[in-house]
N, C-alpha and C. Protein backbone atom coordinates (compact mmCIF):
# COMPACT_ATOMS: atom_id res chain seq x y z
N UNK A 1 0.86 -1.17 0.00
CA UNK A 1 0.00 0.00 0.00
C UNK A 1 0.90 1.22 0.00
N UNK A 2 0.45 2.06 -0.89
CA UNK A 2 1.58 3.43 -0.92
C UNK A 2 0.60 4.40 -1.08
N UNK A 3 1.05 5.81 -1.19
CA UNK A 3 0.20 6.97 -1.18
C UNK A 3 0.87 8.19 -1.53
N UNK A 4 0.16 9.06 -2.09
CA UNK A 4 0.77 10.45 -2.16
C UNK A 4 -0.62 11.12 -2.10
N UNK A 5 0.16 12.66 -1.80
CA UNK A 5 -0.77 13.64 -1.14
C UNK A 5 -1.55 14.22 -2.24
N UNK A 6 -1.17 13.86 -3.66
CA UNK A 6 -1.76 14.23 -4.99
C UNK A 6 -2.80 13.07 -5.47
N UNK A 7 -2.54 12.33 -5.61
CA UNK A 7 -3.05 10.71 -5.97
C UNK A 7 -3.81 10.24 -4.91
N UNK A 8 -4.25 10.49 -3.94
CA UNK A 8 -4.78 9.20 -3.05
C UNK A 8 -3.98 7.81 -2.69
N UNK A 9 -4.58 7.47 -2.00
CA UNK A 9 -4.15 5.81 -1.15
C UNK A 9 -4.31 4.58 -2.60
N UNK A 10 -3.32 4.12 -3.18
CA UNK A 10 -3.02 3.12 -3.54
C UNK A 10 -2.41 1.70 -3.62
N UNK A 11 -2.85 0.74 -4.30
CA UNK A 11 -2.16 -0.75 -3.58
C UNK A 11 -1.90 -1.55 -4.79
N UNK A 12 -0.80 -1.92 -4.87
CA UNK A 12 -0.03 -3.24 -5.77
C UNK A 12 0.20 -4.25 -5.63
N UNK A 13 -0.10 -5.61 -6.06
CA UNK A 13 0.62 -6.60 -5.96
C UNK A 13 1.94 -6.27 -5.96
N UNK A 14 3.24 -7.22 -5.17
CA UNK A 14 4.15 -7.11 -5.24
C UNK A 14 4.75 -8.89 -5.34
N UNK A 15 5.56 -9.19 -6.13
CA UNK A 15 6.25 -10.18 -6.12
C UNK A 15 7.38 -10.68 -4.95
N UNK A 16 6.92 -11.81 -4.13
CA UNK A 16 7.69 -11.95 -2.64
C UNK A 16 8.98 -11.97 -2.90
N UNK A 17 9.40 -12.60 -3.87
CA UNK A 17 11.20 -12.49 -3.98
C UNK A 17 11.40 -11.15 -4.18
N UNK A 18 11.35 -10.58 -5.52
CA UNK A 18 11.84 -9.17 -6.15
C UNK A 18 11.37 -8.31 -5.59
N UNK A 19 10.03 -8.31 -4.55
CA UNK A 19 9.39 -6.75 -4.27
C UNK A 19 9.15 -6.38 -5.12
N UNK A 20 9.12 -6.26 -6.99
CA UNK A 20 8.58 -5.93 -7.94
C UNK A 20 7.41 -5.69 -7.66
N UNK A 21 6.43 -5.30 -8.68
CA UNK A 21 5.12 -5.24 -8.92
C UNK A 21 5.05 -6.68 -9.75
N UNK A 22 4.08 -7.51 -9.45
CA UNK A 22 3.50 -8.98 -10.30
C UNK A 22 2.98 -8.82 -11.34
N UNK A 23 2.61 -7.75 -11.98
CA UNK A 23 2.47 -7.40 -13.39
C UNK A 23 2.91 -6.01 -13.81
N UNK A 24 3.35 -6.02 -15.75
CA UNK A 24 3.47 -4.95 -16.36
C UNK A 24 3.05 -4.48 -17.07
N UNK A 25 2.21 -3.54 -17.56
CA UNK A 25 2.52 -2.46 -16.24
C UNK A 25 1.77 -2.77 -15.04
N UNK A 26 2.04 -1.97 -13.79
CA UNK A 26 1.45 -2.51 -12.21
C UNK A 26 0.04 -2.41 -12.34
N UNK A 27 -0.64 -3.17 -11.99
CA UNK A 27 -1.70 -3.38 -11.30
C UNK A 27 -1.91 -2.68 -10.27
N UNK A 28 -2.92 -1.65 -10.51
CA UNK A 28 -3.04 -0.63 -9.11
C UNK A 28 -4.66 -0.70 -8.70
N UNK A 29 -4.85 -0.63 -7.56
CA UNK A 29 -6.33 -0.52 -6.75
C UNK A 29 -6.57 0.91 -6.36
N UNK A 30 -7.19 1.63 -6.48
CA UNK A 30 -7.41 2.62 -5.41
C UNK A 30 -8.20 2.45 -4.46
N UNK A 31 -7.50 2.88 -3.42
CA UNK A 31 -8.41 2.47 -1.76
C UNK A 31 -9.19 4.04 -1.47
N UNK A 32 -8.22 4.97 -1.65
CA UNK A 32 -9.02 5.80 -0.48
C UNK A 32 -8.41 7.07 -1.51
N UNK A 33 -9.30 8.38 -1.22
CA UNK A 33 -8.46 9.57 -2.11
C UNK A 33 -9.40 10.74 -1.36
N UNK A 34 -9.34 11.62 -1.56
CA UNK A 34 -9.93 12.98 -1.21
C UNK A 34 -9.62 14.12 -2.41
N UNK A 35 -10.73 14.61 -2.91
CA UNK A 35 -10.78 15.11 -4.15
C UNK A 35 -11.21 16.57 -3.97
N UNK A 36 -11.67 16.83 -2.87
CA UNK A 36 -11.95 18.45 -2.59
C UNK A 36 -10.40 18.45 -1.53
N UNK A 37 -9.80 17.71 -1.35
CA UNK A 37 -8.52 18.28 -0.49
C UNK A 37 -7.40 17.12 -1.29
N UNK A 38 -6.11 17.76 -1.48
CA UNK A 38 -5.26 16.57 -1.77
C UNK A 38 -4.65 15.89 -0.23
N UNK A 39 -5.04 16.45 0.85
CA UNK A 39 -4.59 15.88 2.11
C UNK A 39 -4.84 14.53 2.08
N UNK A 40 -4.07 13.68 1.67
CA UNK A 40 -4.39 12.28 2.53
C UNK A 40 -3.12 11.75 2.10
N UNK A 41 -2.52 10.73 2.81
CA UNK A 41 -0.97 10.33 2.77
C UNK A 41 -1.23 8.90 4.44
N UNK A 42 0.20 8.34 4.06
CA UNK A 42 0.35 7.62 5.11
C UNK A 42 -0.07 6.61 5.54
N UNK A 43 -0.15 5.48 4.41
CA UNK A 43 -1.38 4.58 4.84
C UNK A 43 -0.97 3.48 5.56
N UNK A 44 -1.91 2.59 6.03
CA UNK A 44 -1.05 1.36 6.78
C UNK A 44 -2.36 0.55 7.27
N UNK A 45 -2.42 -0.47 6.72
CA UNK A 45 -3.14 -1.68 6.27
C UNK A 45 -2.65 -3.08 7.13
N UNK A 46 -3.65 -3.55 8.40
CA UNK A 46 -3.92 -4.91 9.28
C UNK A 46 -5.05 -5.14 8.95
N UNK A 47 -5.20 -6.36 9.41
CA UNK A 47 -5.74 -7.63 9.13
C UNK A 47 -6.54 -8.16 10.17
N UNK A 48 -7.45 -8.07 10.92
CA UNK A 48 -8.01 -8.68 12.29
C UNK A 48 -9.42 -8.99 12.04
N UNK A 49 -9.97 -10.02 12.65
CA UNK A 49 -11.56 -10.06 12.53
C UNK A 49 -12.31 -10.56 11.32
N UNK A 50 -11.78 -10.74 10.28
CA UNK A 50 -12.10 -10.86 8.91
C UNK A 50 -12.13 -9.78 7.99
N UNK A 51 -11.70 -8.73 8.89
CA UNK A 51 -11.78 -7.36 7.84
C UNK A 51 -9.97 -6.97 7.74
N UNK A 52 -9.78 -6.15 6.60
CA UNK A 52 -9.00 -5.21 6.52
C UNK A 52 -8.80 -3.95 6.91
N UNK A 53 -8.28 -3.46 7.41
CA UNK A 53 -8.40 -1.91 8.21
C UNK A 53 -7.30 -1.03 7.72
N UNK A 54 -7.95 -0.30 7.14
CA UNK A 54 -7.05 0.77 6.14
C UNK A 54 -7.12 1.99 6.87
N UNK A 55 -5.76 2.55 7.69
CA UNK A 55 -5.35 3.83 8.28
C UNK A 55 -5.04 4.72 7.12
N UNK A 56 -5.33 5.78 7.30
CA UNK A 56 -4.37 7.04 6.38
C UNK A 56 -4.47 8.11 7.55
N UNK A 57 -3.79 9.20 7.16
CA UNK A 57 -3.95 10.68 7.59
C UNK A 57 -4.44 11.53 6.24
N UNK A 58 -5.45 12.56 7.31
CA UNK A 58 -5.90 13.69 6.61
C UNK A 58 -5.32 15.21 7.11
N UNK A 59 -5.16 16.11 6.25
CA UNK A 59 -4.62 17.12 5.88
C UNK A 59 -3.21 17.40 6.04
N UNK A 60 -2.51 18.69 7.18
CA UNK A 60 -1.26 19.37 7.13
C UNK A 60 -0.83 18.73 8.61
N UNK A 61 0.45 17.75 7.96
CA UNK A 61 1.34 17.31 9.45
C UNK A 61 2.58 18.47 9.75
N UNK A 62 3.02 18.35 9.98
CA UNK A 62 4.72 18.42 10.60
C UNK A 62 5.02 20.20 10.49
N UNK A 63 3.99 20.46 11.43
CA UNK A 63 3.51 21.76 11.71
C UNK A 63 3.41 22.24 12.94
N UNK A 64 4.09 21.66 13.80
CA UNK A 64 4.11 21.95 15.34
C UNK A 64 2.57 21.84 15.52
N UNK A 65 2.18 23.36 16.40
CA UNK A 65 0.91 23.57 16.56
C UNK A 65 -0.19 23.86 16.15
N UNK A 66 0.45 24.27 14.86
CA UNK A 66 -0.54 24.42 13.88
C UNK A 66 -1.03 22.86 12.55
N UNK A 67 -0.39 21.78 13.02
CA UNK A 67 -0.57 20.67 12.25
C UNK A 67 -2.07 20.10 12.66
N UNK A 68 -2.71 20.30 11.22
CA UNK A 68 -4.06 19.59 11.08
C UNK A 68 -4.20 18.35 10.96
N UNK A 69 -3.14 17.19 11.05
CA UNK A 69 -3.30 15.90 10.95
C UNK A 69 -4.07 15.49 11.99
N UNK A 70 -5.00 14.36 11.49
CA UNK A 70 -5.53 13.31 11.93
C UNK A 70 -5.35 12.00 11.10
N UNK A 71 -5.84 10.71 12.15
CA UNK A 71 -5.83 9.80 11.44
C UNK A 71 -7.56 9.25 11.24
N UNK A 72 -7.69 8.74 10.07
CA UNK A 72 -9.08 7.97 10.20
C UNK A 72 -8.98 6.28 9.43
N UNK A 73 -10.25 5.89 9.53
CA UNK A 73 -9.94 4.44 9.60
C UNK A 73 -11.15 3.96 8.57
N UNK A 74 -10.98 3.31 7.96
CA UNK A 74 -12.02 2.63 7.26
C UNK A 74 -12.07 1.01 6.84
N UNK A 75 -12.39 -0.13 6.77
CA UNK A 75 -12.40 -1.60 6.87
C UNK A 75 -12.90 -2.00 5.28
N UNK A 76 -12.70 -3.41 5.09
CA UNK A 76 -12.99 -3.81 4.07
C UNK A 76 -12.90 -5.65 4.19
N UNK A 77 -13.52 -6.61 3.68
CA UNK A 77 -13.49 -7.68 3.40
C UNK A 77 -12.41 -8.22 2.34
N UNK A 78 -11.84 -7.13 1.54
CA UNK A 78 -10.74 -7.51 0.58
C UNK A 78 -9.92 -6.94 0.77
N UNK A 79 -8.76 -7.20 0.72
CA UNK A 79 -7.43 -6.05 0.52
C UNK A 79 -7.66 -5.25 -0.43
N UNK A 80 -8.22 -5.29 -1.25
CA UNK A 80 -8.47 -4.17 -2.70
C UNK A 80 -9.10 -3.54 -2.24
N UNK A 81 -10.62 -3.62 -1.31
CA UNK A 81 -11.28 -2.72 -1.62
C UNK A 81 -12.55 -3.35 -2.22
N UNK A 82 -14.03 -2.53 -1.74
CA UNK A 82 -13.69 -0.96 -0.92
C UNK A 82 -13.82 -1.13 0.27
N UNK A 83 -13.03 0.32 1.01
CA UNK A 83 -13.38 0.60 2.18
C UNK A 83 -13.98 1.18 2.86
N UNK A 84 -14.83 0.90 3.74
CA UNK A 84 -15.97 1.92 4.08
C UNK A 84 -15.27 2.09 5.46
N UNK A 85 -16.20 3.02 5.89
CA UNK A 85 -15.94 3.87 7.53
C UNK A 85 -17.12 3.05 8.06
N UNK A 86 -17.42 3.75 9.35
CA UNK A 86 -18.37 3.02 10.33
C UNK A 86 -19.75 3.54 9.47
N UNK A 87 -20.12 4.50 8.97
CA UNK A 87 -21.58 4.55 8.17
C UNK A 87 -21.70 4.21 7.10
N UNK A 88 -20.62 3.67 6.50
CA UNK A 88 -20.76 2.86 5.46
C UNK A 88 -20.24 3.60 3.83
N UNK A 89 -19.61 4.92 4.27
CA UNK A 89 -18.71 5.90 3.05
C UNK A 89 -17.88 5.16 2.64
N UNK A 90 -17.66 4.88 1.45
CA UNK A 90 -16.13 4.56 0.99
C UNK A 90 -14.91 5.34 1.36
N UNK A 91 -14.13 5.55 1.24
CA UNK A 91 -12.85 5.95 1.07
C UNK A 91 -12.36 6.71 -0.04
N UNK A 92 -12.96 6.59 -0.77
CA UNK A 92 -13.03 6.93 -2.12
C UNK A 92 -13.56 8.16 -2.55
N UNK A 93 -14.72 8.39 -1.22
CA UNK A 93 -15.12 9.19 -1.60
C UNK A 93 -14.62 10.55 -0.25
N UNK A 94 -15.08 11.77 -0.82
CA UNK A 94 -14.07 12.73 0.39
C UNK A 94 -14.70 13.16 1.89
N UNK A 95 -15.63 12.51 1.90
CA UNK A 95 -16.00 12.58 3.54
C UNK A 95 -15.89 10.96 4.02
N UNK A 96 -15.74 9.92 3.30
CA UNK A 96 -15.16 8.62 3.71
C UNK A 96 -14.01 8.35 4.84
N UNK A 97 -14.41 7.95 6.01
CA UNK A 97 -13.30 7.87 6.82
C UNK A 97 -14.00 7.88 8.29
N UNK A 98 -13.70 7.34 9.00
CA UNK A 98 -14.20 7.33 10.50
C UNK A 98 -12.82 7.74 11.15
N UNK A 99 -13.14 8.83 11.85
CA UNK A 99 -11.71 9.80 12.75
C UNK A 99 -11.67 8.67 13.78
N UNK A 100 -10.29 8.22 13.71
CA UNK A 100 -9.16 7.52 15.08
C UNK A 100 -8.49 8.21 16.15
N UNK A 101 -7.86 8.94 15.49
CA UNK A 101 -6.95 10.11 16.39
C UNK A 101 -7.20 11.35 16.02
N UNK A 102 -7.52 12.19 16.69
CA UNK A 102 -7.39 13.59 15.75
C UNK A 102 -7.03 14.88 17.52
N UNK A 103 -7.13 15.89 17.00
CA UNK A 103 -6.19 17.04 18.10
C UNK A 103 -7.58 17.11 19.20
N UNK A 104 -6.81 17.40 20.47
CA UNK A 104 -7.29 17.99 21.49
C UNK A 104 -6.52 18.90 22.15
N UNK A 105 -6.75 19.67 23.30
CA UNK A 105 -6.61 20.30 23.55
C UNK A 105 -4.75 20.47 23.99
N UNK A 106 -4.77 19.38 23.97
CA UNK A 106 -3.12 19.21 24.09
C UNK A 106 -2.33 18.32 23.12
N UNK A 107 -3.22 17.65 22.73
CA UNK A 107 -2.29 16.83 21.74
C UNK A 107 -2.73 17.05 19.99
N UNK A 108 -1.75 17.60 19.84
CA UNK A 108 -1.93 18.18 18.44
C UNK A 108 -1.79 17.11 16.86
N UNK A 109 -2.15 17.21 15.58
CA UNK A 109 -1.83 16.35 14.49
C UNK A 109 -1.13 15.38 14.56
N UNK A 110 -1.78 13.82 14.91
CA UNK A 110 -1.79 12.87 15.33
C UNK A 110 -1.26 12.34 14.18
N UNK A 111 -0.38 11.43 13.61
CA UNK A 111 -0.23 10.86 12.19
C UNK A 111 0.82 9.26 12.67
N UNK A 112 0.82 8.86 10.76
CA UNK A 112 1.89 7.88 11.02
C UNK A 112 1.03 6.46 11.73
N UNK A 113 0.10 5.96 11.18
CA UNK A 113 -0.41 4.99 12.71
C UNK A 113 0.52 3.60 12.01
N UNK A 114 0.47 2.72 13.85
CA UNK A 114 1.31 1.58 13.42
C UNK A 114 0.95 0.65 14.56
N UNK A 115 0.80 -0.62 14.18
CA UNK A 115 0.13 -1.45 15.23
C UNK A 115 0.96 -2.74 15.47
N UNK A 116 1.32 -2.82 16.91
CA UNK A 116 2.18 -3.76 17.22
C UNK A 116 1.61 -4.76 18.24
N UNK A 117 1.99 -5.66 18.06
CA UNK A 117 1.41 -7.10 19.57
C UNK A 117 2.88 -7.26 20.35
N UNK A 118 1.86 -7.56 21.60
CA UNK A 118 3.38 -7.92 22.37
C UNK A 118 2.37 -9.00 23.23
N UNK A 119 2.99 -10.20 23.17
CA UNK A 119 2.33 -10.96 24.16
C UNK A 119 0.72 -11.16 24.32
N UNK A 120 0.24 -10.80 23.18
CA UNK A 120 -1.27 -10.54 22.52
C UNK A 120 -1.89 -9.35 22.92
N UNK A 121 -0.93 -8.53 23.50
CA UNK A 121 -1.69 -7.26 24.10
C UNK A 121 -1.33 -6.58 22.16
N UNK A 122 -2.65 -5.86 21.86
CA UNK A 122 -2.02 -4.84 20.72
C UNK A 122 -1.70 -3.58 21.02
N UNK A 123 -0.85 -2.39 19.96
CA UNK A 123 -0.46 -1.62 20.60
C UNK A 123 -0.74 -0.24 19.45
N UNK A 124 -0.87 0.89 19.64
CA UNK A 124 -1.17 1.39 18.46
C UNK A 124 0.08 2.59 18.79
N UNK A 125 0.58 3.45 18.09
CA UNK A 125 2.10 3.99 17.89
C UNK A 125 1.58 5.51 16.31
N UNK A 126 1.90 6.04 17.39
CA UNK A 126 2.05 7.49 16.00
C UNK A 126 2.63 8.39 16.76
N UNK A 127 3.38 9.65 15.69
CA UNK A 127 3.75 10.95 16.26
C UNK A 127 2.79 11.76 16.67
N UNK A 128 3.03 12.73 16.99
CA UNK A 128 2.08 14.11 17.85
C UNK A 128 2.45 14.96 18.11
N UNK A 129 2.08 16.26 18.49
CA UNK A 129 2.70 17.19 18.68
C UNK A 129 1.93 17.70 19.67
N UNK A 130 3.10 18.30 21.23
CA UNK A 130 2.77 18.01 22.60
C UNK A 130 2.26 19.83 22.64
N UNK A 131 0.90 20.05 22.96
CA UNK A 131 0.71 21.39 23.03
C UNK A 131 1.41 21.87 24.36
N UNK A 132 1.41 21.71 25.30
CA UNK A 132 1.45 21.60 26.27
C UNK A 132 3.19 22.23 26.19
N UNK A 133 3.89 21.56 25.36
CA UNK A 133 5.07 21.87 25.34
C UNK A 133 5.99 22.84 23.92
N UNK A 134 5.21 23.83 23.71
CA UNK A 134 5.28 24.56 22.35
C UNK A 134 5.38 23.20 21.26
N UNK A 135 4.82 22.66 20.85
CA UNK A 135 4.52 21.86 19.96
C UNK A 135 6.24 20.53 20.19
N UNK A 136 5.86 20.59 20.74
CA UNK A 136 7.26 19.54 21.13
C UNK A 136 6.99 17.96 20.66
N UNK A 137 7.80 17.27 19.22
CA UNK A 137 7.39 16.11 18.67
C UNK A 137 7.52 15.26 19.54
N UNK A 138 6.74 14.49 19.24
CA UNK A 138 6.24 13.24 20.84
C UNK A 138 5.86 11.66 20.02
N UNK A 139 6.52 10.57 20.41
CA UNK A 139 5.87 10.21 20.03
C UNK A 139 5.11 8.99 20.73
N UNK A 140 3.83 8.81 20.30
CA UNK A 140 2.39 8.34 21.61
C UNK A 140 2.24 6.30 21.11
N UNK A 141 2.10 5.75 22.20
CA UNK A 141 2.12 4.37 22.17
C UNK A 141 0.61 4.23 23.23
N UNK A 142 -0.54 4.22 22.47
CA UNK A 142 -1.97 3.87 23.10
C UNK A 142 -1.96 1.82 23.25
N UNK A 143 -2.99 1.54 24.29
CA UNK A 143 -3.10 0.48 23.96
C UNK A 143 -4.24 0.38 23.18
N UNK A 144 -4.48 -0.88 22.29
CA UNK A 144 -5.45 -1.00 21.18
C UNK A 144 -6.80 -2.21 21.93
N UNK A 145 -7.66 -2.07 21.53
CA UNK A 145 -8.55 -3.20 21.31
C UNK A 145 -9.45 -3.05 20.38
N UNK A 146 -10.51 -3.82 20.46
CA UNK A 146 -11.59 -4.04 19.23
C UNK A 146 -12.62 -3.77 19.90
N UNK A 147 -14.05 -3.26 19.32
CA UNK A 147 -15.26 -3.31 20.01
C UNK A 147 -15.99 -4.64 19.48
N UNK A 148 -17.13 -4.62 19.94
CA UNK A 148 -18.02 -6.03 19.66
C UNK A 148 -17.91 -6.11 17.94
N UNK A 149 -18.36 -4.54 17.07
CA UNK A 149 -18.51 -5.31 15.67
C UNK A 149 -17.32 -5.09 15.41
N UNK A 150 -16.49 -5.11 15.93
CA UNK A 150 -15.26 -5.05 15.13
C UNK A 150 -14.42 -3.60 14.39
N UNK A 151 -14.56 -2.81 15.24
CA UNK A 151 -13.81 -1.49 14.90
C UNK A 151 -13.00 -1.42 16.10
N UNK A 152 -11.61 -0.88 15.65
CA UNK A 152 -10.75 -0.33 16.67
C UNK A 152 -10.66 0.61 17.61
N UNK A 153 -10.52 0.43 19.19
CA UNK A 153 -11.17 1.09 19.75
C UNK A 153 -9.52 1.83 21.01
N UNK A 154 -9.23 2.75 20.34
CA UNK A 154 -7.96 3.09 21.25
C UNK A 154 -7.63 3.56 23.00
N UNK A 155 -7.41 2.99 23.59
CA UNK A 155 -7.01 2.72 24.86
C UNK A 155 -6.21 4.18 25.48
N UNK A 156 -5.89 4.05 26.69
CA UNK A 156 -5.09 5.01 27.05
C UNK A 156 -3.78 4.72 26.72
N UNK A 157 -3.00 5.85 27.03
CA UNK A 157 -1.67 6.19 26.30
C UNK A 157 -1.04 4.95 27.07
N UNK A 158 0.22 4.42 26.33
CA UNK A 158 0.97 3.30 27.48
C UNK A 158 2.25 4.67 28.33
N UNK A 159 2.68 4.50 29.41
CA UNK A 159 3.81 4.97 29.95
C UNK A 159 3.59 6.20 30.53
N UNK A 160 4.31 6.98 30.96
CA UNK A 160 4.27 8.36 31.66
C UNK A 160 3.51 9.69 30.83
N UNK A 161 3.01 10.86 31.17
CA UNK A 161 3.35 11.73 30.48
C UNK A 161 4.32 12.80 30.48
N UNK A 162 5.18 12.99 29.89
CA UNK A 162 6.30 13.64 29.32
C UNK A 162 6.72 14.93 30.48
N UNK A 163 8.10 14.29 31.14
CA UNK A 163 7.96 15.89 32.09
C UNK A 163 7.76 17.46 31.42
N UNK A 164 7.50 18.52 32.03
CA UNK A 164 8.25 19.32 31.66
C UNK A 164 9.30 19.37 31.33
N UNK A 165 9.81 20.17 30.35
CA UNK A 165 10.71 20.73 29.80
C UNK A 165 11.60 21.86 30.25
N UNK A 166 12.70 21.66 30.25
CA UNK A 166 13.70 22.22 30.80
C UNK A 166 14.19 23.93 30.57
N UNK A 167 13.70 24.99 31.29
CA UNK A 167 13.86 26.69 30.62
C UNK A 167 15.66 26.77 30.39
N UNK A 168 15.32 28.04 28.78
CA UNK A 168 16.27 27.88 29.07
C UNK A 168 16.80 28.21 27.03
């Protein structure tokens, strides 16, 4: 799965030895795009439950406090596609997407999502930007679970929160 902020969320076969693409020219799917904004980038695609769960981010990251990133989430029965959100939008289309992470009052443009197991606990992992600390890059390790139908349902943060910062 790859992406650009012009193109939308796209996906290729890839050949397991070469990493190639399995046909020429590639075989491409489109998953997800936004057509009144080119904001969307970052995608990252698990597997749980019988569905597929397709992460991206929407709009302006790596902006301290002023970064509009969020992440949203949308599922699917195929790896191709499509993916819908929790009301049933595609991805495809530009309000498609059910919000995962997005800013509060302290934690600013959430991006990057990445999901790890440890010992069957899951774990969910992105950057942020710490209001609290003039936009100070952070980066946040939630624990993960599932709800009954099967959407991801993010936990509290794992570990401390971040001392103050040192004047100066």
């Amino acid at each position: 799965v790859f992406g650009s902020w012009w193109e939308g969320i796209m996906l290729t076969p890839l050949n397991n030895t070469t990493l190639k693409p399995t046909a020429s020219p590639p075989t491409i799917y489109h998953l997800a795009r936004r057509s009144n904004s080119s904001a969307i980038e970052a995608p990252y695609i698990t597997y749980r439950n019988r569905y597929y769960y397709l992460f991206v981010n929407w709009d302006i990251c790596c902006a301290g406090v002023d970064s509009t990133y969020k992440v949203v989430v949308g599922r699917s029965t195929s790896i191709t596609g499509p993916y819908l959100d929790r009301n049933g939008v595609p991805m495809l289309y530009d309000t498609g997407g059910t919000l995962f992470v997005g800013t509060n009052s302290r934690w600013i443009g959430p991006g990057h999502a990445a999901i790890t197991a440890v010992n069957g606990q899951e774990f969910f992992s992105y950057h942020i930007y710490d209001g609290l600390y003039d936009g100070w890059p952070t980066l946040r390790v939630n624990y993960l679970s599932w709800s009954d139908d099967f959407w991801p349902v993010l936990g509290d943060m794992l570990g401390a929160t971040p001392p103050e910062l040192p004047q100066g």
